[in-house]
C-alpha atoms as a PDB file:
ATOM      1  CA  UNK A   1      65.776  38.850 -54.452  1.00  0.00           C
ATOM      2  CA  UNK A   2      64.271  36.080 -56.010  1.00  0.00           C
ATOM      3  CA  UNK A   3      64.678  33.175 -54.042  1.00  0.00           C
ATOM      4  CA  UNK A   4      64.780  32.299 -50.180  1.00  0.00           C
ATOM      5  CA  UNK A   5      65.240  29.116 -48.821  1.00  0.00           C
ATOM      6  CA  UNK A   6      63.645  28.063 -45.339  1.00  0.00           C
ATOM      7  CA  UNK A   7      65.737  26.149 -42.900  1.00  0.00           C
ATOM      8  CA  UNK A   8      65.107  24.501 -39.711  1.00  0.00           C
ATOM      9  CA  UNK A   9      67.592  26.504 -37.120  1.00  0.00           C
ATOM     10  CA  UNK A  10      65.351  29.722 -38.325  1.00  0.00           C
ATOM     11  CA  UNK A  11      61.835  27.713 -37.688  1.00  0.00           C
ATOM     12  CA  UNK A  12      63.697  27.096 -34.146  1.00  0.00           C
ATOM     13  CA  UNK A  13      64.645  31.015 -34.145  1.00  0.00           C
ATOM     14  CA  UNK A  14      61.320  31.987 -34.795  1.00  0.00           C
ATOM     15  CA  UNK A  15      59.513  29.587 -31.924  1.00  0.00           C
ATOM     16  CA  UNK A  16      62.567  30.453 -29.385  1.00  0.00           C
ATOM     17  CA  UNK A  17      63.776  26.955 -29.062  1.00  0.00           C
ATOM     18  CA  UNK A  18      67.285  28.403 -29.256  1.00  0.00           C
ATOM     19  CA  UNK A  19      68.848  28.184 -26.163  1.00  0.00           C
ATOM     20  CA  UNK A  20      69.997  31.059 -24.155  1.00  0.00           C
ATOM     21  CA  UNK A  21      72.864  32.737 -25.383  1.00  0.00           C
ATOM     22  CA  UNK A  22      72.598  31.843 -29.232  1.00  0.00           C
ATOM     23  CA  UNK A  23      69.955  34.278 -30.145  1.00  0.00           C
ATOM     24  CA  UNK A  24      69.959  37.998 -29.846  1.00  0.00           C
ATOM     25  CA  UNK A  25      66.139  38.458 -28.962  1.00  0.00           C
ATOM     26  CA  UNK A  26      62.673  36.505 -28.628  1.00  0.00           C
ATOM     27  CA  UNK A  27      60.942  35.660 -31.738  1.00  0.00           C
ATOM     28  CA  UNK A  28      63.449  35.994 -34.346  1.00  0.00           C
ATOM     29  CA  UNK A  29      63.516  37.116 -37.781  1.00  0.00           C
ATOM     30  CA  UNK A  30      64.305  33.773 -40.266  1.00  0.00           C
ATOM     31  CA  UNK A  31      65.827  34.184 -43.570  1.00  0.00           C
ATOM     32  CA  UNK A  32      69.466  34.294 -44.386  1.00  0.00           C
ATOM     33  CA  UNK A  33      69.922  32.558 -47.048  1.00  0.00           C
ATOM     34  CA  UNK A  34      68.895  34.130 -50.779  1.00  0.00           C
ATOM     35  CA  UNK A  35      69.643  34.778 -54.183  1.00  0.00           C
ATOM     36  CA  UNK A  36      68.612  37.404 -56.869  1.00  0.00           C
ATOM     37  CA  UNK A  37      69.725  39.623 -59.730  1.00  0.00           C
ATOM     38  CA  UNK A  38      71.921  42.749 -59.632  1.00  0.00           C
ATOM     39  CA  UNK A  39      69.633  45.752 -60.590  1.00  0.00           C
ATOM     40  CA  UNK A  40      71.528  48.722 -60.097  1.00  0.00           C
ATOM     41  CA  UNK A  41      75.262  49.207 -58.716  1.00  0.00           C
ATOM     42  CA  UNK A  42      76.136  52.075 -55.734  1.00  0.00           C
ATOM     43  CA  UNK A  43      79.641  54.222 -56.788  1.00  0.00           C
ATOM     44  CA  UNK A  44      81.055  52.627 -53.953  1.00  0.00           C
ATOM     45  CA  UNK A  45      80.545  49.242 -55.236  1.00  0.00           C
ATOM     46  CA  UNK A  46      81.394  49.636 -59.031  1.00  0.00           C
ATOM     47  CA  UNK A  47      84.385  47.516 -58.530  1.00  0.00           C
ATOM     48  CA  UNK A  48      82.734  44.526 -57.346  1.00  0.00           C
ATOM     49  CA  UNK A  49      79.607  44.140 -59.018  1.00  0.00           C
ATOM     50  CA  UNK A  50      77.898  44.951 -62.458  1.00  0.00           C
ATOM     51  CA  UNK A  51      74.391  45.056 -63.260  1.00  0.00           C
ATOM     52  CA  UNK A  52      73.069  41.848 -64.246  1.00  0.00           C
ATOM     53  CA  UNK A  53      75.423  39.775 -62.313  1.00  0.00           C
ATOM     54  CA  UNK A  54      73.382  37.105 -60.226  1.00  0.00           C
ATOM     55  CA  UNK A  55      74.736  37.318 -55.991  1.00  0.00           C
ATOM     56  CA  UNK A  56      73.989  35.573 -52.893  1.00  0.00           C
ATOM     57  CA  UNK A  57      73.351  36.804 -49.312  1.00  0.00           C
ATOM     58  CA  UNK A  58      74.255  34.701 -46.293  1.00  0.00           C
ATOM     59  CA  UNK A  59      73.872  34.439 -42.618  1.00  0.00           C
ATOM     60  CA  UNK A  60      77.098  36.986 -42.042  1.00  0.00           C
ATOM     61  CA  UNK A  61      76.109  39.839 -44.320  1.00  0.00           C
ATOM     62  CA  UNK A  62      79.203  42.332 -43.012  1.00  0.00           C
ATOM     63  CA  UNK A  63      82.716  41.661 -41.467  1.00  0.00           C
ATOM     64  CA  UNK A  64      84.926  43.959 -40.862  1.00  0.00           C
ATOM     65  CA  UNK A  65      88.009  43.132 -42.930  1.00  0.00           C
ATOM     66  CA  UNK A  66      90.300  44.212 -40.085  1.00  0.00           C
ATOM     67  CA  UNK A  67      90.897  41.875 -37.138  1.00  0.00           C
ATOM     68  CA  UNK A  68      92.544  38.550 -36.649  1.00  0.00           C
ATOM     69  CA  UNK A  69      89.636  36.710 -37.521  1.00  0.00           C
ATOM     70  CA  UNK A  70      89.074  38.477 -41.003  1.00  0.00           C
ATOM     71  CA  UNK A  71      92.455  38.661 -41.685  1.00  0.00           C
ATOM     72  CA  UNK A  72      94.163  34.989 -40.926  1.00  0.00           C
ATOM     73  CA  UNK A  73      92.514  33.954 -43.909  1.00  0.00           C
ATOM     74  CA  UNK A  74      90.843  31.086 -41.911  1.00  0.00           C
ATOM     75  CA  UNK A  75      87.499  32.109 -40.686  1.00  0.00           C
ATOM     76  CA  UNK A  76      86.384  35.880 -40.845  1.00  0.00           C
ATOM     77  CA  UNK A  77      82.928  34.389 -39.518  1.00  0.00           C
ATOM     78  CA  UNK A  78      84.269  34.735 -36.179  1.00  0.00           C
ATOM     79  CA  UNK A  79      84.522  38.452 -36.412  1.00  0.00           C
ATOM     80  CA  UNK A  80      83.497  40.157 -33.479  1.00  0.00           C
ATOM     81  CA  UNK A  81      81.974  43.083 -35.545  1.00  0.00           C
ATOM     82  CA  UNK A  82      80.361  40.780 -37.956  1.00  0.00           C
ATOM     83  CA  UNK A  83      76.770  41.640 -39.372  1.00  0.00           C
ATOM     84  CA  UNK A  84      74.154  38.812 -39.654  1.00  0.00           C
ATOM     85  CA  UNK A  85      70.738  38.638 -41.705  1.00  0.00           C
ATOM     86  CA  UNK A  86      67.950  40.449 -39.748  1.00  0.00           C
ATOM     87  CA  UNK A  87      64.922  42.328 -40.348  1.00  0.00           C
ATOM     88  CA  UNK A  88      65.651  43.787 -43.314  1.00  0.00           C
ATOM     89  CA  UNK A  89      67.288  41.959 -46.629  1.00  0.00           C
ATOM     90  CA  UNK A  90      70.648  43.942 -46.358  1.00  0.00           C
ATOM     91  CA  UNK A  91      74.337  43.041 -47.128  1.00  0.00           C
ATOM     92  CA  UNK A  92      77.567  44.261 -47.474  1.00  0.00           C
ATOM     93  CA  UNK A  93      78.562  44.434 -50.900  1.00  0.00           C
ATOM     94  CA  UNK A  94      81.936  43.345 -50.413  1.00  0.00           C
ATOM     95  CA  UNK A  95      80.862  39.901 -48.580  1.00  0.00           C
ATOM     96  CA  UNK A  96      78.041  38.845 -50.977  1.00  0.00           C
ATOM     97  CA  UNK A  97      78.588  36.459 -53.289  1.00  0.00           C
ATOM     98  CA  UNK A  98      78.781  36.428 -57.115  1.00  0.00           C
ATOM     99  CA  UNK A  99      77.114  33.324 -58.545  1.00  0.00           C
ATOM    100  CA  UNK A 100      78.760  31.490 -60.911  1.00  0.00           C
ATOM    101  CA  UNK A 101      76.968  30.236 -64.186  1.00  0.00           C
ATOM    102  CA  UNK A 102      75.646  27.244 -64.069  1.00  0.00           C
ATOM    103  CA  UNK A 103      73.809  27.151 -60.420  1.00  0.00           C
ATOM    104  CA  UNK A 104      70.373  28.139 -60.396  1.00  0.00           C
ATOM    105  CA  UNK A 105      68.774  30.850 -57.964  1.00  0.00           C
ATOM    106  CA  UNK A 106      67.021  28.655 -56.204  1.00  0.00           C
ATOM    107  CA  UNK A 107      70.469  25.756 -56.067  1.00  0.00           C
ATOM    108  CA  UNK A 108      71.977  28.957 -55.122  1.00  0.00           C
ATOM    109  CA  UNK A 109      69.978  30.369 -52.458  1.00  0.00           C
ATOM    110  CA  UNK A 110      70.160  27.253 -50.687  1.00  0.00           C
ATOM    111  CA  UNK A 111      74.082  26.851 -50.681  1.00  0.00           C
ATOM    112  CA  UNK A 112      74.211  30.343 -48.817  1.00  0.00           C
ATOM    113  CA  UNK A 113      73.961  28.616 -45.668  1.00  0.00           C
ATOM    114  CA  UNK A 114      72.582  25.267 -45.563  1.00  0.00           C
ATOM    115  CA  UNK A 115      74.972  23.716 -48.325  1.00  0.00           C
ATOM    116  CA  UNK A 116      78.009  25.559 -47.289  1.00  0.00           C
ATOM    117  CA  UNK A 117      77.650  24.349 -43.651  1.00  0.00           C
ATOM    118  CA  UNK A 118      77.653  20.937 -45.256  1.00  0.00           C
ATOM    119  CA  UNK A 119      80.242  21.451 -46.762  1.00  0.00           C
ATOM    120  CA  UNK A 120      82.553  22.707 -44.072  1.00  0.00           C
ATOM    121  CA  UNK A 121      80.834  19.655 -41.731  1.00  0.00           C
ATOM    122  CA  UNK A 122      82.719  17.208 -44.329  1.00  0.00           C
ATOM    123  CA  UNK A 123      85.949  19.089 -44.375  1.00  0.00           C
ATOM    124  CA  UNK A 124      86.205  19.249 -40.212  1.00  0.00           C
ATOM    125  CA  UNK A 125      85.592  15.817 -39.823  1.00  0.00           C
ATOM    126  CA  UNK A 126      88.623  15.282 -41.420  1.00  0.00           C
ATOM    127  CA  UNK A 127      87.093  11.654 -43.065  1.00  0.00           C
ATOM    128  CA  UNK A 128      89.754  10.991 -46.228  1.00  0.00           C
ATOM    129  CA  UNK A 129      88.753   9.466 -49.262  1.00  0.00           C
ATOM    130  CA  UNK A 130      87.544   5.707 -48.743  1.00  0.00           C
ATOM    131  CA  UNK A 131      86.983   6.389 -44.996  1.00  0.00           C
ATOM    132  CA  UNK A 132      83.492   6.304 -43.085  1.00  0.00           C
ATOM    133  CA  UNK A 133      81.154   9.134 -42.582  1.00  0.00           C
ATOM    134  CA  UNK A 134      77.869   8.353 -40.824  1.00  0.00           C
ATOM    135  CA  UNK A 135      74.947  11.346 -41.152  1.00  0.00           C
ATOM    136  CA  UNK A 136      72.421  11.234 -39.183  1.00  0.00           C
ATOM    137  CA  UNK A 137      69.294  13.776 -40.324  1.00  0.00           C
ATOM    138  CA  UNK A 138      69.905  12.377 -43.900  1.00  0.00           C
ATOM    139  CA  UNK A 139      67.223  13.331 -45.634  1.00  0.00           C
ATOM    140  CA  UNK A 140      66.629  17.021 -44.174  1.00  0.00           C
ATOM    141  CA  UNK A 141      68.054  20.315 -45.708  1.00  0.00           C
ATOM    142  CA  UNK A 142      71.836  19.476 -44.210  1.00  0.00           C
ATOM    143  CA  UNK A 143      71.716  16.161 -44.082  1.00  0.00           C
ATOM    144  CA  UNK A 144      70.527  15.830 -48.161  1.00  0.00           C
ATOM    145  CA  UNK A 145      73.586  18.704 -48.792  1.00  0.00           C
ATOM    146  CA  UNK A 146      76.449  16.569 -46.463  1.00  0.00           C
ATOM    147  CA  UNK A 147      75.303  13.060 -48.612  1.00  0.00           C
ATOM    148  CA  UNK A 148      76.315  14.624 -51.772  1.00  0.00           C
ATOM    149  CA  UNK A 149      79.570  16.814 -50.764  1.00  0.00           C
ATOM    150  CA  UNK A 150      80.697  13.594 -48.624  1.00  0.00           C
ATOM    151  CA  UNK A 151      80.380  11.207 -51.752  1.00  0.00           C
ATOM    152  CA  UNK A 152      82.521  13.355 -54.502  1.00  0.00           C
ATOM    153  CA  UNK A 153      85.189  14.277 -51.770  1.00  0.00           C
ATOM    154  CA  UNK A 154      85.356  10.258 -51.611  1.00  0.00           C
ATOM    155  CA  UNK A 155      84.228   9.814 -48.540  1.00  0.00           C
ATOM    156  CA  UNK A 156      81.548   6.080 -47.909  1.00  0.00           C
ATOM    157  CA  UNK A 157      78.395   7.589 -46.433  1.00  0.00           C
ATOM    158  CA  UNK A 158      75.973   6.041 -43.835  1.00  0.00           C
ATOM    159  CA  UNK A 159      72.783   8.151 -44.225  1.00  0.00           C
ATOM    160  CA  UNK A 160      70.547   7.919 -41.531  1.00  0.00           C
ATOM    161  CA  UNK A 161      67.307   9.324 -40.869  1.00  0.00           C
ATOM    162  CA  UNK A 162      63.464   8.023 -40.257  1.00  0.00           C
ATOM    163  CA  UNK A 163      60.000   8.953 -41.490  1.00  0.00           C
ATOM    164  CA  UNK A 164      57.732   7.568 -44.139  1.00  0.00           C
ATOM    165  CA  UNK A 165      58.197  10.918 -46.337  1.00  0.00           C
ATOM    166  CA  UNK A 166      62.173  10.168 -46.451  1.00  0.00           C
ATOM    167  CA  UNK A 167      61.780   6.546 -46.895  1.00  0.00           C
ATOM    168  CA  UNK A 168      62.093   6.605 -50.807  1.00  0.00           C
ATOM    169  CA  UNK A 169      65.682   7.795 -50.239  1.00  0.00           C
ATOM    170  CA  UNK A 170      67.112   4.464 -48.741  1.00  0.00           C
ATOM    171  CA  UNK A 171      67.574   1.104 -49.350  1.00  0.00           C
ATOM    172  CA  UNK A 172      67.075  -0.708 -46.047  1.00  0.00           C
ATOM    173  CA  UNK A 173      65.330  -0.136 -42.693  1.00  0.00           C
ATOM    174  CA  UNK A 174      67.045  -1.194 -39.171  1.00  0.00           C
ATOM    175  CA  UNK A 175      66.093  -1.685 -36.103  1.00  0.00           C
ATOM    176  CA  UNK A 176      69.701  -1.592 -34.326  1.00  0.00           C
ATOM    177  CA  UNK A 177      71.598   1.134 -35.759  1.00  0.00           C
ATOM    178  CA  UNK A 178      74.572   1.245 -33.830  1.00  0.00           C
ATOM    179  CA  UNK A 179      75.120  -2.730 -34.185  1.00  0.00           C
ATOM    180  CA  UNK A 180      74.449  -2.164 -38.251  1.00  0.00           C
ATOM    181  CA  UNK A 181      76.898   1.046 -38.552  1.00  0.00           C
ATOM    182  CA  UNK A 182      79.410  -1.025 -36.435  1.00  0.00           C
ATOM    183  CA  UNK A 183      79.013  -4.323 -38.370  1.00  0.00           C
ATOM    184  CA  UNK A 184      79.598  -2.373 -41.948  1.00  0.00           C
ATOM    185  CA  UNK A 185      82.337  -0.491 -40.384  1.00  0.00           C
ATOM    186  CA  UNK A 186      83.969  -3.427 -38.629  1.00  0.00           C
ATOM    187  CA  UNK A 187      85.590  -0.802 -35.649  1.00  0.00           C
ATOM    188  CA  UNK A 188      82.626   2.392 -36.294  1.00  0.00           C
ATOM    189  CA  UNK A 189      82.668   4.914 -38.536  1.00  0.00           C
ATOM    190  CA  UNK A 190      86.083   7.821 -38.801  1.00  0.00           C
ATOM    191  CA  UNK A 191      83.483  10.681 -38.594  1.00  0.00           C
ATOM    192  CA  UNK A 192      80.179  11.400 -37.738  1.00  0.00           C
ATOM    193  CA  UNK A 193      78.180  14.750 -38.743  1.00  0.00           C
ATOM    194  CA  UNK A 194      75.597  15.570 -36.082  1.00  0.00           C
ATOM    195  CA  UNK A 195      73.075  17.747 -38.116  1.00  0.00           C
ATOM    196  CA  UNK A 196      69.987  17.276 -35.814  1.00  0.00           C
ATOM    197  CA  UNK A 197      68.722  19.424 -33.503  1.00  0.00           C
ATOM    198  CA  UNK A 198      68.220  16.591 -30.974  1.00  0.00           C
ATOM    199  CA  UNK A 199      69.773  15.226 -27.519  1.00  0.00           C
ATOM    200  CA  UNK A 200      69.102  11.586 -29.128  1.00  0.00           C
ATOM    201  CA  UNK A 201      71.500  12.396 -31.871  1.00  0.00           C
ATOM    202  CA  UNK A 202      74.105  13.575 -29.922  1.00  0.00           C
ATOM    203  CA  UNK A 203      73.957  10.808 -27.352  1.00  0.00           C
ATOM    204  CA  UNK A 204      74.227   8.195 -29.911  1.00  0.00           C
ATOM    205  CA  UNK A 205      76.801   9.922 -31.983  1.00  0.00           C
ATOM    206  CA  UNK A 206      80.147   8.289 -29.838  1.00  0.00           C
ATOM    207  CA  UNK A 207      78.746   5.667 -29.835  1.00  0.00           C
ATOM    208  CA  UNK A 208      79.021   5.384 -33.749  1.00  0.00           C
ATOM    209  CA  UNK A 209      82.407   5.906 -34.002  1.00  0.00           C
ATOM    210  CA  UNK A 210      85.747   4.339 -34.036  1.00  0.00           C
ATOM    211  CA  UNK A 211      88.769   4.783 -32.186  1.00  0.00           C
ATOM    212  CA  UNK A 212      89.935   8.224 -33.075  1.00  0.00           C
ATOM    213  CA  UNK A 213      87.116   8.836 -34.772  1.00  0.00           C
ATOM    214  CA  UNK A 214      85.689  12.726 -34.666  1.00  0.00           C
ATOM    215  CA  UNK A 215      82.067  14.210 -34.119  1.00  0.00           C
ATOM    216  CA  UNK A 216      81.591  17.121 -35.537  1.00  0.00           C
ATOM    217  CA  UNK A 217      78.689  19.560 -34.054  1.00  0.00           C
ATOM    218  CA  UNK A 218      76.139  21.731 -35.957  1.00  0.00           C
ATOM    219  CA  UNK A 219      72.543  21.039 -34.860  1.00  0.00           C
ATOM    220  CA  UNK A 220      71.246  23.169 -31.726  1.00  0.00           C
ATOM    221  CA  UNK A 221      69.076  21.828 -29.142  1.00  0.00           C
ATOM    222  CA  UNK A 222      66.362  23.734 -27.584  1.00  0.00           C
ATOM    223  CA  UNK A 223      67.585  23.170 -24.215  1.00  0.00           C
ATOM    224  CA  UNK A 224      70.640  24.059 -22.689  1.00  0.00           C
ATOM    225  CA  UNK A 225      71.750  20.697 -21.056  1.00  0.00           C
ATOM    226  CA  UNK A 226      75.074  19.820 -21.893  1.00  0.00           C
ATOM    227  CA  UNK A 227      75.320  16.902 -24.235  1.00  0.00           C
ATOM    228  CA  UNK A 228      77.878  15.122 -25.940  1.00  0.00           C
ATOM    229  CA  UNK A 229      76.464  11.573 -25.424  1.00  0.00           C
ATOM    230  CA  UNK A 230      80.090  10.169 -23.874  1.00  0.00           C
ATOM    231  CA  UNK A 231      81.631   9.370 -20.447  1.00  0.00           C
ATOM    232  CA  UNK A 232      85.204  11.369 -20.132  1.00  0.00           C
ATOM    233  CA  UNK A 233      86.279   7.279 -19.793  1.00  0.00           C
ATOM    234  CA  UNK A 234      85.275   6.897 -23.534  1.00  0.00           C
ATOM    235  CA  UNK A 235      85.883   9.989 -24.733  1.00  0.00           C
ATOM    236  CA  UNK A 236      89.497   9.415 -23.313  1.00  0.00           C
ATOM    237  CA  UNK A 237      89.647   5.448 -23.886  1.00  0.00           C
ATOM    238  CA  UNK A 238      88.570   5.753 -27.623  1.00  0.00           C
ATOM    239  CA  UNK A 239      90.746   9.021 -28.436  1.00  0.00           C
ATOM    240  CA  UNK A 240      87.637  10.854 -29.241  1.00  0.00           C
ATOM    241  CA  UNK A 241      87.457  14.262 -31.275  1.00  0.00           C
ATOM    242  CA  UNK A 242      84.718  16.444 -30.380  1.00  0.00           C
ATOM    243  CA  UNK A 243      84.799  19.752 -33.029  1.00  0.00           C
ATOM    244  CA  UNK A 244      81.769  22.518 -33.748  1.00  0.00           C
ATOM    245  CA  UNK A 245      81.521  23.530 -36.612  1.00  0.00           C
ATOM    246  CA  UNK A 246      78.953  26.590 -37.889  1.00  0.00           C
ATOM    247  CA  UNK A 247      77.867  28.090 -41.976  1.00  0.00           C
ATOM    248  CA  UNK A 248      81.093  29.057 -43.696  1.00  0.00           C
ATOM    249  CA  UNK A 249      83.691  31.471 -45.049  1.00  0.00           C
ATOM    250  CA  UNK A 250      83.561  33.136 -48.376  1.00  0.00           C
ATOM    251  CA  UNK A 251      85.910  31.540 -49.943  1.00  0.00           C
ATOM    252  CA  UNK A 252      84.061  28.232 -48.776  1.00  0.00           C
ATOM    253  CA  UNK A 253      81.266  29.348 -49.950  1.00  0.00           C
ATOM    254  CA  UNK A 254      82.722  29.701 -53.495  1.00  0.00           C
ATOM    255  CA  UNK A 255      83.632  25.867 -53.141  1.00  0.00           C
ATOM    256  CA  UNK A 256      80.310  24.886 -52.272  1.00  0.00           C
ATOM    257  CA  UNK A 257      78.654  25.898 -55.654  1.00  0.00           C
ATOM    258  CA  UNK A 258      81.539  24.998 -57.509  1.00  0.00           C
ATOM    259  CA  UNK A 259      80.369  21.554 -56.967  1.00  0.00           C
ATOM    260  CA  UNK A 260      76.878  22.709 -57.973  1.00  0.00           C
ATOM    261  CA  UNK A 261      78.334  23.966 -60.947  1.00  0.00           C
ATOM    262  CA  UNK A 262      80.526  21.043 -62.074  1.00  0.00           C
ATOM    263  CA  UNK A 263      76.915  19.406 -61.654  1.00  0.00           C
ATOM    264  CA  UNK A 264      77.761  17.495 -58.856  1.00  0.00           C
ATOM    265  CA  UNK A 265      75.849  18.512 -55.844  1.00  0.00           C
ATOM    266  CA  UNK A 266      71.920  20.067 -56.214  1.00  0.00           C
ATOM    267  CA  UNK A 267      69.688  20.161 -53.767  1.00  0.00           C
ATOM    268  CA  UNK A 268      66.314  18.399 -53.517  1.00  0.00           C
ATOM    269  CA  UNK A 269      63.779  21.566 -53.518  1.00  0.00           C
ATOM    270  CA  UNK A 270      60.276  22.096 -52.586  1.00  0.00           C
ATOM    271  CA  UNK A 271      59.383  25.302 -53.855  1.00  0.00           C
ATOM    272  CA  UNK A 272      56.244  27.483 -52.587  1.00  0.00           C
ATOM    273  CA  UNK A 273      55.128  31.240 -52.579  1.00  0.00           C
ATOM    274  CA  UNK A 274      54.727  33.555 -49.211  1.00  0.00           C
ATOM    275  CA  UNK A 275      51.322  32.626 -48.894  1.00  0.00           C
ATOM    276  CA  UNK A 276      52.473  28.773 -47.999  1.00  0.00           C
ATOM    277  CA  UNK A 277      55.206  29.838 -45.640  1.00  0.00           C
ATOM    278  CA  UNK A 278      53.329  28.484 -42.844  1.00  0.00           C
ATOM    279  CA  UNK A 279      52.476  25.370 -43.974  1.00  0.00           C
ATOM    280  CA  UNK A 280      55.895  25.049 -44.959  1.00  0.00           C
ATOM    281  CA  UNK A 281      57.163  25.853 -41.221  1.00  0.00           C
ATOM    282  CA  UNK A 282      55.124  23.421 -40.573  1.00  0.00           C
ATOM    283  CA  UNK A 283      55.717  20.142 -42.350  1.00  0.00           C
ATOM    284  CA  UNK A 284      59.610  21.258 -41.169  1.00  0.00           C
ATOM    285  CA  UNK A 285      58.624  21.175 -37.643  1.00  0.00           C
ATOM    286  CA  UNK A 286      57.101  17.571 -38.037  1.00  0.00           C
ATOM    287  CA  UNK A 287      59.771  16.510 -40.230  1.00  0.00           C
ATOM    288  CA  UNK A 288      57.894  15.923 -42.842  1.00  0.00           C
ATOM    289  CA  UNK A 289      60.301  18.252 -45.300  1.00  0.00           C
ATOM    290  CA  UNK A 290      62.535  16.083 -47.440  1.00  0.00           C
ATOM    291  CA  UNK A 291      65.604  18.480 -48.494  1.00  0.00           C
ATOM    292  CA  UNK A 292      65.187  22.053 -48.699  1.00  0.00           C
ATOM    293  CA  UNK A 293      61.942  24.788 -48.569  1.00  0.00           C
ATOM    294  CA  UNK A 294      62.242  27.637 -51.391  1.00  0.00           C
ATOM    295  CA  UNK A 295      60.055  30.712 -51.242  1.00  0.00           C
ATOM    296  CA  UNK A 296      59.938  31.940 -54.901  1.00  0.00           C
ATOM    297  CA  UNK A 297      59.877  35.867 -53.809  1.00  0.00           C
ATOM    298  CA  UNK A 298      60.152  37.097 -57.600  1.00  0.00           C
ATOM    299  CA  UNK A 299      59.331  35.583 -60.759  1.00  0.00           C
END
């Protein structure tokens, strides 16, 4: 392995700010997302993999290629037998992925997880070409990804997020966000991708959108309130879609760097050694982390 990249929903693993129900166990292990270098190949593998072939682990390390989830061709993350990263850097060789070249190890690593769930974020809002897309959490390690794979699948971004460290990476400051995104729009925005980890961004998300417009869910808050940020009345007035959406398949996957690849989409890194894990934790846990954390692991 010779690149990891830190993301926030393992920082919230770690600290148990997870609600019930999501994690396994107190005090998590973080880490799923990594790339490295094949150095030897298993007989059972030979097939799949050769040495010197560069391959990515995720946050589902094992399926089990068997049930209706694995085998609809849709989403084998669902799998009920599914493996995910843990305590020890482990994956099935059938469900890790070959990098292609052209994406780095540490563009890769990245992509594993963060960029793919991007990815997927832009595809379930269903947002065509020319349409609105408003993301809130701009400038942190989805947020940075969903920018980029919403502007070369045509979509017109709103990027949203605050902070003096992420201020270089927009034009204009507002003080009334919901009038502004509604003003550019003229009726609100066709999608919205709620990346945060916050009740504030998933109160205002409705709000943002137009009739018919959908919100698509990834970020986890630490409590277990229910919160969409909507009255059934608007929800039912305005024709509302409400989807989740969570990392991706293989196959999506594959897309994801392809765009890294084509040199389209590359993440903005900060790059740092074990020994500044925890400061890294915590500039993420005060926001102050523009894009993604990589922990060089190898050199």
């Amino acid at each position: 392995m010779n690149d990891v990249a830190l993301l926030f929903n393992s920082i919230t693993l770690l600290y148990n700010e997870w609600p019930s129900g999501v994690g396994e166990a107190a005090n998590g292990i973080c880490g799923h997302e990594g790339a490295g270098t094949v150095v030897a190949v298993g007989s059972n593998v030979k097939d799949f993999w050769q040495i010197g072939n560069r391959a990515g682990i995720k946050w589902v390390t094992s399926i089990c290629h068997r049930c209706e989830f694995c085998t609809n061709g849709q989403d084998e993350c669902a799998c009920p037998k599914q493996q995910n990263s843990g305590q020890y850097c482990v994956t099935d060789g059938r469900y890790a992925t070959k990098i292609p070249d052209g994406v780095k190890d540490e563009e890769a690593g990245p992509i594993m997880c963060g960029g793919v769930t991007a990815y997927v974020a832009c595809k379930r809002s269903n947002v065509r070409p020319g349409q609105w897309v408003v993301i809130p959490g701009a400038g942190g390690g989805l947020g940075h990804f969903g920018i980029q794979y919403a502007k070369h699948m045509g979509m017109r971004v709103i990027a949203i997020d605050g902070g003096d460290t992420k201020r270089d990476l927009y034009f204009t400051t507002c003080a009334d966000i919901t009038s502004k995104v509604l003003k550019t729009t003229q009726y609100g925005a066709h999608g919205i991708l709620v990346f945060p980890s916050t009740n504030a961004a998933y109160e205002s998300a409705p709000h943002l959108l137009r009739p018919g417009g959908t919100m698509v869910c990834m970020g986890i808050p630490k409590n277990t309130n229910f919160v969409v940020g909507a009255t059934p009345a608007l929800l039912c007035v305005k024709k509302l879609n409400v989807v989740g959406s969570i990392t991706g398949t293989l196959k999506e996957v594959e897309e994801a760097l392809d765009f890294t690849a084509r040199g389209l989409v590359h993440p903005v890194l900060t790059y740092g050694g074990l020994e500044d894990l925890d400061r890294l934790c915590a500039d993420m846990r005060a926001g102050k982390l523009v894009g993604r954390a990589v922990i060089k692991v190898a050199s």
